[in-house]
Structures are given as C-alpha cells and as structure tokens.
C-alpha atoms as a PDB file:
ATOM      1  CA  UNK A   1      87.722-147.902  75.717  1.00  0.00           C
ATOM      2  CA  UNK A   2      86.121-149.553  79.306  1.00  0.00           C
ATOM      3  CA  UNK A   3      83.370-147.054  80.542  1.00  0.00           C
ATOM      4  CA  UNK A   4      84.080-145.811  83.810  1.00  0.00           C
ATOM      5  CA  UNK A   5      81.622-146.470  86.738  1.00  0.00           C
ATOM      6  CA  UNK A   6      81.623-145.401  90.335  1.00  0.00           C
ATOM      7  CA  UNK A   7      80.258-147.006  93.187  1.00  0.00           C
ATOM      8  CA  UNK A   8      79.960-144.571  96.639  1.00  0.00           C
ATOM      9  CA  UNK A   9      78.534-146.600  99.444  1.00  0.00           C
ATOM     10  CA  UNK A  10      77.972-144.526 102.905  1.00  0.00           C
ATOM     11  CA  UNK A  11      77.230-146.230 106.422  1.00  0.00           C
ATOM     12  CA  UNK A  12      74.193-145.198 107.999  1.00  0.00           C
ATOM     13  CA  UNK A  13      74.670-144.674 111.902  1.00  0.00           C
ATOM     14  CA  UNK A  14      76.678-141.406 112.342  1.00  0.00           C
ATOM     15  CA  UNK A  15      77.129-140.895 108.615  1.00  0.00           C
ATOM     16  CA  UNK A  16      73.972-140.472 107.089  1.00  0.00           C
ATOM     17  CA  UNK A  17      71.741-140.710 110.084  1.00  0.00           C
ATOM     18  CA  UNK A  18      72.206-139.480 113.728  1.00  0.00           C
ATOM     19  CA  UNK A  19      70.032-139.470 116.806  1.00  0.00           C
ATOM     20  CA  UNK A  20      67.667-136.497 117.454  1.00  0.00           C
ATOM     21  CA  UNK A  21      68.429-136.892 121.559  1.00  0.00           C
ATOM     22  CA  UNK A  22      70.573-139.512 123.007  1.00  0.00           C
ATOM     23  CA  UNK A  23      68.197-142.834 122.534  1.00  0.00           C
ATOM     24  CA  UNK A  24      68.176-143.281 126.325  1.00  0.00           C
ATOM     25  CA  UNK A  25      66.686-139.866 126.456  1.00  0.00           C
ATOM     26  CA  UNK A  26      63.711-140.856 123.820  1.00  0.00           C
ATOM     27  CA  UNK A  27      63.050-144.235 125.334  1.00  0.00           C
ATOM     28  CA  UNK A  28      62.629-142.857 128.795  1.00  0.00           C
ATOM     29  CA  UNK A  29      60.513-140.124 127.366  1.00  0.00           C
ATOM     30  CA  UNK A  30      58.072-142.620 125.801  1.00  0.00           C
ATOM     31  CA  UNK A  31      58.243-144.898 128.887  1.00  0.00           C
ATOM     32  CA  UNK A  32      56.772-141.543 131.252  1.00  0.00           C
ATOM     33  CA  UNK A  33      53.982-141.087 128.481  1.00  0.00           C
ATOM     34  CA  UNK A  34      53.126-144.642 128.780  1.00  0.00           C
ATOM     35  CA  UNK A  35      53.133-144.077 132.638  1.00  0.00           C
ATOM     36  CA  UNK A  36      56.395-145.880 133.281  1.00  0.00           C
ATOM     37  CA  UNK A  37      58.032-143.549 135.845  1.00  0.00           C
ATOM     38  CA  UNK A  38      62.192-144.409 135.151  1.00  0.00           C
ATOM     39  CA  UNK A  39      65.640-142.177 135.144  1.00  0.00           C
ATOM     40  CA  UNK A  40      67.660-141.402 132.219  1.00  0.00           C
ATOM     41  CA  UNK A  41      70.701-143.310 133.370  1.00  0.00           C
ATOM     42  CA  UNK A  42      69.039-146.399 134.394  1.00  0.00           C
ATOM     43  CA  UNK A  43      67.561-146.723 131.105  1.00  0.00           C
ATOM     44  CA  UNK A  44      70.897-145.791 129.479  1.00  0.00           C
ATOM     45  CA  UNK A  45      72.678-148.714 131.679  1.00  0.00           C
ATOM     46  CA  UNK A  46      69.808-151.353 131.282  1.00  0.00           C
ATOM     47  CA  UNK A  47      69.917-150.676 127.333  1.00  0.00           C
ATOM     48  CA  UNK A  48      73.747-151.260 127.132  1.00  0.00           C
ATOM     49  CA  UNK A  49      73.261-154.153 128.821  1.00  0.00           C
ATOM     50  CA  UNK A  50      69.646-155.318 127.293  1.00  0.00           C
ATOM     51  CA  UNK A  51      71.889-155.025 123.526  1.00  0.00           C
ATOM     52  CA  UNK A  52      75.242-157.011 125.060  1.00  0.00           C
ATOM     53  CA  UNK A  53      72.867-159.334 125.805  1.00  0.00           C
ATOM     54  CA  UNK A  54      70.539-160.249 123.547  1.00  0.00           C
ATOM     55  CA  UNK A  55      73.126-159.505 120.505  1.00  0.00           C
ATOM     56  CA  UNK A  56      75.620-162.090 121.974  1.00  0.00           C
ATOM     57  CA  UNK A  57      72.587-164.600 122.434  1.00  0.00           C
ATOM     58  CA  UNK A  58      71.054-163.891 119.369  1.00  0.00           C
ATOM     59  CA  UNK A  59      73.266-162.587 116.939  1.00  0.00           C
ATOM     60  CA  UNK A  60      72.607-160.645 113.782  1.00  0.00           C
ATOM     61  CA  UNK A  61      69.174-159.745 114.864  1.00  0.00           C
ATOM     62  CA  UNK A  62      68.340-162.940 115.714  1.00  0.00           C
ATOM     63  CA  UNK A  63      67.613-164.050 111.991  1.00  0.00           C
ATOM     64  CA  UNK A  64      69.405-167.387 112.641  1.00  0.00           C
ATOM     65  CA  UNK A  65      67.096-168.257 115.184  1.00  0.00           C
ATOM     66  CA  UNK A  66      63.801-167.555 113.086  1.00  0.00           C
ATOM     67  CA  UNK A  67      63.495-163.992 114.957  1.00  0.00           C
ATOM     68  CA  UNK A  68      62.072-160.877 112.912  1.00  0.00           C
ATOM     69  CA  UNK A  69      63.624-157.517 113.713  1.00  0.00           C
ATOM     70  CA  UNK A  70      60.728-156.463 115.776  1.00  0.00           C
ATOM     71  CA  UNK A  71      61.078-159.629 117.536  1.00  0.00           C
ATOM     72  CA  UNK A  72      64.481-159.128 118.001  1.00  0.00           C
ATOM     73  CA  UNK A  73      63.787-154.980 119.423  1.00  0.00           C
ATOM     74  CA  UNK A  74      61.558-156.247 121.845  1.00  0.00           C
ATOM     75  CA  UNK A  75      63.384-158.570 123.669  1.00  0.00           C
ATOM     76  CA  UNK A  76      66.199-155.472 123.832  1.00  0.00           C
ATOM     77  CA  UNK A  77      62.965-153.174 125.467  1.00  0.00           C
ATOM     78  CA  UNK A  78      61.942-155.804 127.799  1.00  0.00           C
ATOM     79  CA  UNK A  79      65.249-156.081 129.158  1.00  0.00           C
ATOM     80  CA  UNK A  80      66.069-152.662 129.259  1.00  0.00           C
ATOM     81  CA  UNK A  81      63.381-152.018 131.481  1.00  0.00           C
ATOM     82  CA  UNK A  82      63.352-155.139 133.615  1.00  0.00           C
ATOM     83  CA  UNK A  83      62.348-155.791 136.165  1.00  0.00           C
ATOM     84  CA  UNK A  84      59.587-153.466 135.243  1.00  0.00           C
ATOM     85  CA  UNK A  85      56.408-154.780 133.752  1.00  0.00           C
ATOM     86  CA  UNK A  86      55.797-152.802 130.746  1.00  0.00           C
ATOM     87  CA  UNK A  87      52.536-151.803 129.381  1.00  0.00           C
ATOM     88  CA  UNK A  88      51.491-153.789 126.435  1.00  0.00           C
ATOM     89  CA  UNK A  89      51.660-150.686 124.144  1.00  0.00           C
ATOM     90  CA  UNK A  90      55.253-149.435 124.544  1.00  0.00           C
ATOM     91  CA  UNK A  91      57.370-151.716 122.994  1.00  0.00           C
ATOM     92  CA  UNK A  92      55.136-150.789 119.623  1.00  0.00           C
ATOM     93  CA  UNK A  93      55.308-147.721 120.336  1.00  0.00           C
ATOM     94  CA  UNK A  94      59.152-147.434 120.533  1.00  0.00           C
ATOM     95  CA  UNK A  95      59.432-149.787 117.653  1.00  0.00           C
ATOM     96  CA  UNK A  96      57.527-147.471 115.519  1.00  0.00           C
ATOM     97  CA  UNK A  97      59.408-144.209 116.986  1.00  0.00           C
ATOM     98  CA  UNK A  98      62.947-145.088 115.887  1.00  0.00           C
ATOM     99  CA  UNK A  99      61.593-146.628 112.491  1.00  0.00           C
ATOM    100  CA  UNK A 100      61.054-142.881 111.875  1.00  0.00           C
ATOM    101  CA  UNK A 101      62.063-139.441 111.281  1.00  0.00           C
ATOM    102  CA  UNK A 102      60.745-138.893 114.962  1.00  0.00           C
ATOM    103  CA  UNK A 103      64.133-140.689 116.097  1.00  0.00           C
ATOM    104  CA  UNK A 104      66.452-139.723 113.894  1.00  0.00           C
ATOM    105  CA  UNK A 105      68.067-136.407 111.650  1.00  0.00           C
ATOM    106  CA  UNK A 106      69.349-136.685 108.393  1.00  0.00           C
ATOM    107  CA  UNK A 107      72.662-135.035 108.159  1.00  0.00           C
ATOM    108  CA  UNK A 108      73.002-131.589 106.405  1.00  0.00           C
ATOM    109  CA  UNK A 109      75.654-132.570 103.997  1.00  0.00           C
ATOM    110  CA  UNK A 110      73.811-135.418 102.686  1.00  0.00           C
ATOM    111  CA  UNK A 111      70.987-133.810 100.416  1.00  0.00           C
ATOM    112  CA  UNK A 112      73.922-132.282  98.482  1.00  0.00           C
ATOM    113  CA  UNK A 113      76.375-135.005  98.549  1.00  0.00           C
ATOM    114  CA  UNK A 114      73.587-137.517  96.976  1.00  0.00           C
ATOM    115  CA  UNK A 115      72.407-135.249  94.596  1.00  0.00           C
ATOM    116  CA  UNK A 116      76.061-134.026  93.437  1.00  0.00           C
ATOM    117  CA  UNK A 117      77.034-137.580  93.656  1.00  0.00           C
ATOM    118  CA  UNK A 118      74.694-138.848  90.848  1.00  0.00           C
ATOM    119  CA  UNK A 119      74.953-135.220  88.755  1.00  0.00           C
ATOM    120  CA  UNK A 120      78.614-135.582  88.502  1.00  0.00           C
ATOM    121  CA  UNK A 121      79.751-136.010  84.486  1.00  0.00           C
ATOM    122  CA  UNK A 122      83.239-137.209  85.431  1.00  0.00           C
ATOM    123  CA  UNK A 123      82.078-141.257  85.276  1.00  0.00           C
ATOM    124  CA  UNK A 124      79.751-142.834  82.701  1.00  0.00           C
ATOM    125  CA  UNK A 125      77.604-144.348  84.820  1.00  0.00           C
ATOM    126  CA  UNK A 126      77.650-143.441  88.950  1.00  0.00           C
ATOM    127  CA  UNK A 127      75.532-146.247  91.358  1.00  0.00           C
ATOM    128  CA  UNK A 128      74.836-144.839  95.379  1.00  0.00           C
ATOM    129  CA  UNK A 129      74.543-147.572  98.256  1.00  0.00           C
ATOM    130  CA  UNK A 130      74.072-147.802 101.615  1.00  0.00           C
ATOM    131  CA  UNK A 131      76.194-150.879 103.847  1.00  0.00           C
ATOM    132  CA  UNK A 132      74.993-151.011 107.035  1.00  0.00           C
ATOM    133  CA  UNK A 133      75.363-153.375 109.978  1.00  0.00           C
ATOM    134  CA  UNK A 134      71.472-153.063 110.777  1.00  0.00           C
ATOM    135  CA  UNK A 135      68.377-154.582 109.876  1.00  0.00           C
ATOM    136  CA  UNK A 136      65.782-153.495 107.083  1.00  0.00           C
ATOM    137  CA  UNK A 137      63.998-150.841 109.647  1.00  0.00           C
ATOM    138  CA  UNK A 138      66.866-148.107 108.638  1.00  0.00           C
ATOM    139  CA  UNK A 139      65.049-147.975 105.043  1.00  0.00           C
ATOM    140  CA  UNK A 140      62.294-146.809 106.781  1.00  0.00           C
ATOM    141  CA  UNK A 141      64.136-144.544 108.492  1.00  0.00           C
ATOM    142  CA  UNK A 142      65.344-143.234 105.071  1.00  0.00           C
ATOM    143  CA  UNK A 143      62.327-143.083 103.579  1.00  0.00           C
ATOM    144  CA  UNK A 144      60.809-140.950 106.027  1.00  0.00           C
ATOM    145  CA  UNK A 145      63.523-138.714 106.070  1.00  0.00           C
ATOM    146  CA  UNK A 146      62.978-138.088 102.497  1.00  0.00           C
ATOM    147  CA  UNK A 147      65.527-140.164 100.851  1.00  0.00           C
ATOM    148  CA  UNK A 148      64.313-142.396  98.063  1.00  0.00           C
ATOM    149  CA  UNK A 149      65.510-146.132  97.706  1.00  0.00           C
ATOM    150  CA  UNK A 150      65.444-147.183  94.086  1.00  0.00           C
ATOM    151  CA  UNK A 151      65.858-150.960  95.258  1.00  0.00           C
ATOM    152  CA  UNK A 152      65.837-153.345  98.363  1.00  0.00           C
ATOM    153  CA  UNK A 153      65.254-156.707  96.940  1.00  0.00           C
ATOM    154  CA  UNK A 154      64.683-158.691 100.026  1.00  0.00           C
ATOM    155  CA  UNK A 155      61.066-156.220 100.248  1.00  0.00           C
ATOM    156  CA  UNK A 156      60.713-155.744  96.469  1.00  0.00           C
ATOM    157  CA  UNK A 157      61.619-151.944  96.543  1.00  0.00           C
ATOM    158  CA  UNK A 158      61.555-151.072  92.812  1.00  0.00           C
ATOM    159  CA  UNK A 159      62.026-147.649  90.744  1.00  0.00           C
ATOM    160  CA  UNK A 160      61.144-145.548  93.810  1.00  0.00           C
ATOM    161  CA  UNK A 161      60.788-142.130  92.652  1.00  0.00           C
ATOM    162  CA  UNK A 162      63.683-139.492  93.310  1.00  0.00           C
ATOM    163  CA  UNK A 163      63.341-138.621  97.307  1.00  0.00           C
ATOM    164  CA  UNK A 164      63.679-134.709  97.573  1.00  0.00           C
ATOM    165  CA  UNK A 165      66.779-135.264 100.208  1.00  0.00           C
ATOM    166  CA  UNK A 166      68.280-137.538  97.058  1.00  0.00           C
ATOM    167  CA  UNK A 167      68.372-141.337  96.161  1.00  0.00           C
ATOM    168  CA  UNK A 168      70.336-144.489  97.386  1.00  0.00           C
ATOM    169  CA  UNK A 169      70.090-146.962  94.619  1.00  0.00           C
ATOM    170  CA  UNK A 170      70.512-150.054  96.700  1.00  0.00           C
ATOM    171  CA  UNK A 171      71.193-151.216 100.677  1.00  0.00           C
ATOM    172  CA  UNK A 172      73.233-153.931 101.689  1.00  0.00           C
ATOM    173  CA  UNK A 173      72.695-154.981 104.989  1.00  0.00           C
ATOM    174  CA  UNK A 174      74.402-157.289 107.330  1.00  0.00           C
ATOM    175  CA  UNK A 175      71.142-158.807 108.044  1.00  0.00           C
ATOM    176  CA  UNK A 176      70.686-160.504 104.726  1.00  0.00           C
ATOM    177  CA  UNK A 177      74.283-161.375 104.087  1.00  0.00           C
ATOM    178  CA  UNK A 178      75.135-162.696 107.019  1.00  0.00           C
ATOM    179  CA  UNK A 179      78.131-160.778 108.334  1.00  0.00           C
ATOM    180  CA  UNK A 180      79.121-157.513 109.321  1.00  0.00           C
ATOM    181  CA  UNK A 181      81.733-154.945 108.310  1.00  0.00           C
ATOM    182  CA  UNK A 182      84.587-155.137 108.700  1.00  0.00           C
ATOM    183  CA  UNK A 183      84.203-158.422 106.956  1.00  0.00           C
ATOM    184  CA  UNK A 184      84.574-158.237 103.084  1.00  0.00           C
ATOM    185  CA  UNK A 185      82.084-160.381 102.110  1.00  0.00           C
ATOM    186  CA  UNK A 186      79.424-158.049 102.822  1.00  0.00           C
ATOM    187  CA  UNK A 187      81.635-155.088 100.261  1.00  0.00           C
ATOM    188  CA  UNK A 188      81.707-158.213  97.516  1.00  0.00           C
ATOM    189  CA  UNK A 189      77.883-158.633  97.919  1.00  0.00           C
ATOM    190  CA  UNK A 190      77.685-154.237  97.634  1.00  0.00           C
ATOM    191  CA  UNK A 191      79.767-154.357  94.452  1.00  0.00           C
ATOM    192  CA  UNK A 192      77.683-157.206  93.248  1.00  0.00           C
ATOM    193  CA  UNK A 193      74.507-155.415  93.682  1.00  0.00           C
ATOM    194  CA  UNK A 194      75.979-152.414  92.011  1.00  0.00           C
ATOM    195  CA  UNK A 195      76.622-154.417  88.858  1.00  0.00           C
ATOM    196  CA  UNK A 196      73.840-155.374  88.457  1.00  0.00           C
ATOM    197  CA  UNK A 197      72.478-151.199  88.415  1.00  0.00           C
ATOM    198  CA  UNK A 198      74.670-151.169  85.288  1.00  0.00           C
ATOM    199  CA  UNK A 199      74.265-152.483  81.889  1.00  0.00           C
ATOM    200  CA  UNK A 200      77.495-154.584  81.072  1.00  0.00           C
ATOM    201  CA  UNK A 201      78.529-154.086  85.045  1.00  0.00           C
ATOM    202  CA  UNK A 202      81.655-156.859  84.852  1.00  0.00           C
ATOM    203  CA  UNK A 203      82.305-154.704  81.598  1.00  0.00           C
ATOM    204  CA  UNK A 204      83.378-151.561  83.522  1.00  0.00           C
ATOM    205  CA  UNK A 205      86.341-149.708  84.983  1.00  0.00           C
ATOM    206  CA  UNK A 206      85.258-149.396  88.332  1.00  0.00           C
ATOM    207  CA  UNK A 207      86.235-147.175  91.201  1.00  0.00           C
ATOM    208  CA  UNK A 208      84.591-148.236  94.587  1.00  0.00           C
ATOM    209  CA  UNK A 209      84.413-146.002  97.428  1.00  0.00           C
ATOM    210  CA  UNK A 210      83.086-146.188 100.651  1.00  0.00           C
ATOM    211  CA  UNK A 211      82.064-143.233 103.389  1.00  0.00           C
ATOM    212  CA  UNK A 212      81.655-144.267 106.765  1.00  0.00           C
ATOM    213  CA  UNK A 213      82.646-142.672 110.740  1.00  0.00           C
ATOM    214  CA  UNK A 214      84.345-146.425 111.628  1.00  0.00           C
ATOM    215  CA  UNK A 215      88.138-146.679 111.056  1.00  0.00           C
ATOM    216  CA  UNK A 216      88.349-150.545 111.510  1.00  0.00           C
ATOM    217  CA  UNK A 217      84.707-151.122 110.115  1.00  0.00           C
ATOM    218  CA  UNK A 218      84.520-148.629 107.470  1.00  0.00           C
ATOM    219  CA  UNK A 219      87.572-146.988 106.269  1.00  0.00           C
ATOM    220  CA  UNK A 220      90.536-150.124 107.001  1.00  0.00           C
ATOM    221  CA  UNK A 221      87.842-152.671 105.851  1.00  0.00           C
ATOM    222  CA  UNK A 222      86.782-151.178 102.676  1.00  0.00           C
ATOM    223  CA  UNK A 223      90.223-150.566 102.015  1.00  0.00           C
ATOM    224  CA  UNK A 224      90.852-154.720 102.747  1.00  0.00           C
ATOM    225  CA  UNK A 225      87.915-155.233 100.757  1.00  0.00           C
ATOM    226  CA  UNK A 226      90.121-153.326  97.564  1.00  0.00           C
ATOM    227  CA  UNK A 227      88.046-150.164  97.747  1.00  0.00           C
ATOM    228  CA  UNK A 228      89.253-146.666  98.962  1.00  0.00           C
ATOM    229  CA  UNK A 229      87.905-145.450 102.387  1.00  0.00           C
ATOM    230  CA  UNK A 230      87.018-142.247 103.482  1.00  0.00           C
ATOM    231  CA  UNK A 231      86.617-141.287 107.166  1.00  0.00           C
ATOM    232  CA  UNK A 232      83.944-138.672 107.808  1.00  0.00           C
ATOM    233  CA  UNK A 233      83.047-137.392 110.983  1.00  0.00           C
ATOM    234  CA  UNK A 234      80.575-135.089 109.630  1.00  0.00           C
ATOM    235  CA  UNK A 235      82.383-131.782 110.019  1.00  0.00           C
ATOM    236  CA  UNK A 236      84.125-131.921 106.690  1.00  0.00           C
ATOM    237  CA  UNK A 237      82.595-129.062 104.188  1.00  0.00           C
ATOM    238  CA  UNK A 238      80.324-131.299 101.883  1.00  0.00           C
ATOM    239  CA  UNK A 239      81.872-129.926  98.294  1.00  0.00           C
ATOM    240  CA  UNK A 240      85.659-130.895 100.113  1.00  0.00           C
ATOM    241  CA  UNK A 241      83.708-134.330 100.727  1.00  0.00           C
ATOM    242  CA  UNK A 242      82.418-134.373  97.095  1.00  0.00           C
ATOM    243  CA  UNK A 243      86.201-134.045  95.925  1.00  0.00           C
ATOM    244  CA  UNK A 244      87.530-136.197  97.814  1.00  0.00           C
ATOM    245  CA  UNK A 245      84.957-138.779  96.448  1.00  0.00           C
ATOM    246  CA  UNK A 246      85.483-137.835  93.064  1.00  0.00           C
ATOM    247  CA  UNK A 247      89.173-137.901  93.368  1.00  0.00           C
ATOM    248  CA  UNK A 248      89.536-141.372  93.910  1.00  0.00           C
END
C-alpha cells in the first residue's frame, strides 16, 4: 500500500500575516520621525501609485533587470514621497520596519493550525509551505514573528529549529520561479519542493491543499493547478479550518 502524504501550502498576505496599521499609516509615521512632515492620504495615494509604477516597469521585483529587493523597495519609497527629498536614512529605515514583526501580526489561528497541521496521525508523512507572490523579505517577517523555516534554498535555510508559533518547511516564492499565482507553474515548483521533504516523494499518495484569502489567485488557481483550495478570510474557527484541511 502507497503511503499517504499531505502537502498544506498557505499564502502569506492576509492569511498568515496582516498589517499592524494600514502601511500608509506606518510609513507616514516613520517619515514625521525622520522629520518629513506628510498626510496620511497623500502617502496612501503616492504609494498606490509609486507600486503601479515601478511593478509595471520592473516586474517581479525587478529581478529581471539585476535589481535586489531592497533595490526594488526603494525606488517604491522614493516615489511615494516625491517630490520630496528624503533623508538618507528613511528608506533603511522603512526597509528594515516591514522586514519585521514591527510591521506586521501573525494571525491567531496560525500557531494552532501549524502545530495541529504537522501533529495530525491521519497521513504518513505531512510537509507545510508557504506560496507567496513576494520576495524573500516575508521569511524575515516569519522568522521574527516566531515561525521557524526548516528550508529556503535560494539563502541556504537548513534544519531551523521548531519556531514556538510552529514551522513552515519550505517557501516558494514568485520571485525565484518566475511567475505568480494564479499561474500553475509556481504550485508544480511547491509540490516539487515538497517531494523532495519526503523520502520516496514520487512514491506517495498525495493530497495537496492550498489556504489562501484570493479566489482567482489562491483558491480557483490551486484548484487549476489539481489541488483543492480553501478560501479563508480569517474568521473561520481554526479546529473548523483544521477539518476542513484534513478532510480533503
């Protein structure tokens, strides 16, 4: 008899992580500190243009183009603020802010859900993973939020100890593959990570799930993709969650 294996994969931004204020409320709060005197909406409107922007000029982070991350962030503060000249320590100083727990809340139900997840004795072998449209700066967000990531092989994350708000075994981002959800390609390159957590990993019955707040890029893509696809806007109970999962 095939083991059984299960694969849960859970989006980051308004699944697993949320923002503490509204960002437009943080960045103009570290703007005033750094004596940058600007309003709440105008910083809200120049962001949502600064991201249009840049994203459409520089796609995917601007990895194609030889930009880091940071890089890539800057530009976005620089143009959020302009025509403002902005001291030379804020855009650091935002950088490092939402690379943090400063930024950013771990939801409740996620402590138990990881944790239940990998305790569960219904599969023989259970792998956790995050897909994310982002770059690598939401494992530091993670991290400092105390969940653990056993592996990130672009940064030679390896056998992380447990995290005491539970473990994520692997991330799949769109920055290293190349493409965003909803496109499948980056749920094939999830499932082939996931294989690889497993001993005999093509040799398993596998049931692939993934948790996200998206209905196109979460739910109707996983389900494209030939996983199942669970909608959560956070207010479902956790153990009604943890059923669900396991029910699939």
């Amino acid at each position: 008899m095939r083991s059984r294996a299960l694969l849960v994969t859970f989006d980051a931004w308004k699944t697993l992580i949320t923002p503490r204020e509204a960002p437009a409320m943080q960045y103009t709060r570290l703007a005033r500190e750094h004596g940058v005197n600007v309003k709440e909406h105008e910083v809200a409107e120049g962001f949502a243009k600064a991201f249009r922007d840049v994203y459409k000029k520089y796609p995917n982070y601007g990895k194609n183009e030889g930009l880091t991350p940071e890089e890539w962030w800057t530009k976005i503060i620089h143009d959020t603020f302009s025509p403002i000249s902005l001291p030379p320590a804020l855009p650091p100083a935002l950088l490092s802010h939402f690379a943090t727990r400063r930024a950013y809340i771990l939801h409740t139900s996620i402590p138990f859900l990881l944790k239940s997840l990998k305790a569960n004795n219904q599969y023989d072998h259970t792998v956790i993973g995050l897909i994310s449209n982002s770059d690598f700066r939401v494992i530091s967000v993670l991290r400092s939020l105390g969940v653990a990531i056993k592996s990130y092989p672009p940064m030679k994350i390896e056998d992380e100890l447990d995290g005491e708000n539970g473990t994520i075994d692997f991330v799949t981002l769109s920055y290293d593959v190349g493409v965003e959800k909803p496109q499948q390609r980056i749920f094939e390159a999830a499932f082939e990570e996931a294989k690889r957590k497993t001993s005999g990993g093509e040799g398993h019955e596998w049931v692939k799930v993934h948790i996200g707040d998206d209905m196109e890029k979460d739910v109707l893509a996983a389900q494209g993709a030939g996983w199942a696809g669970v909608l959560w806007d956070g207010e479902a109970k956790p153990g009604v969650l943890l059923d669900m999962i396991l029910r699939k």
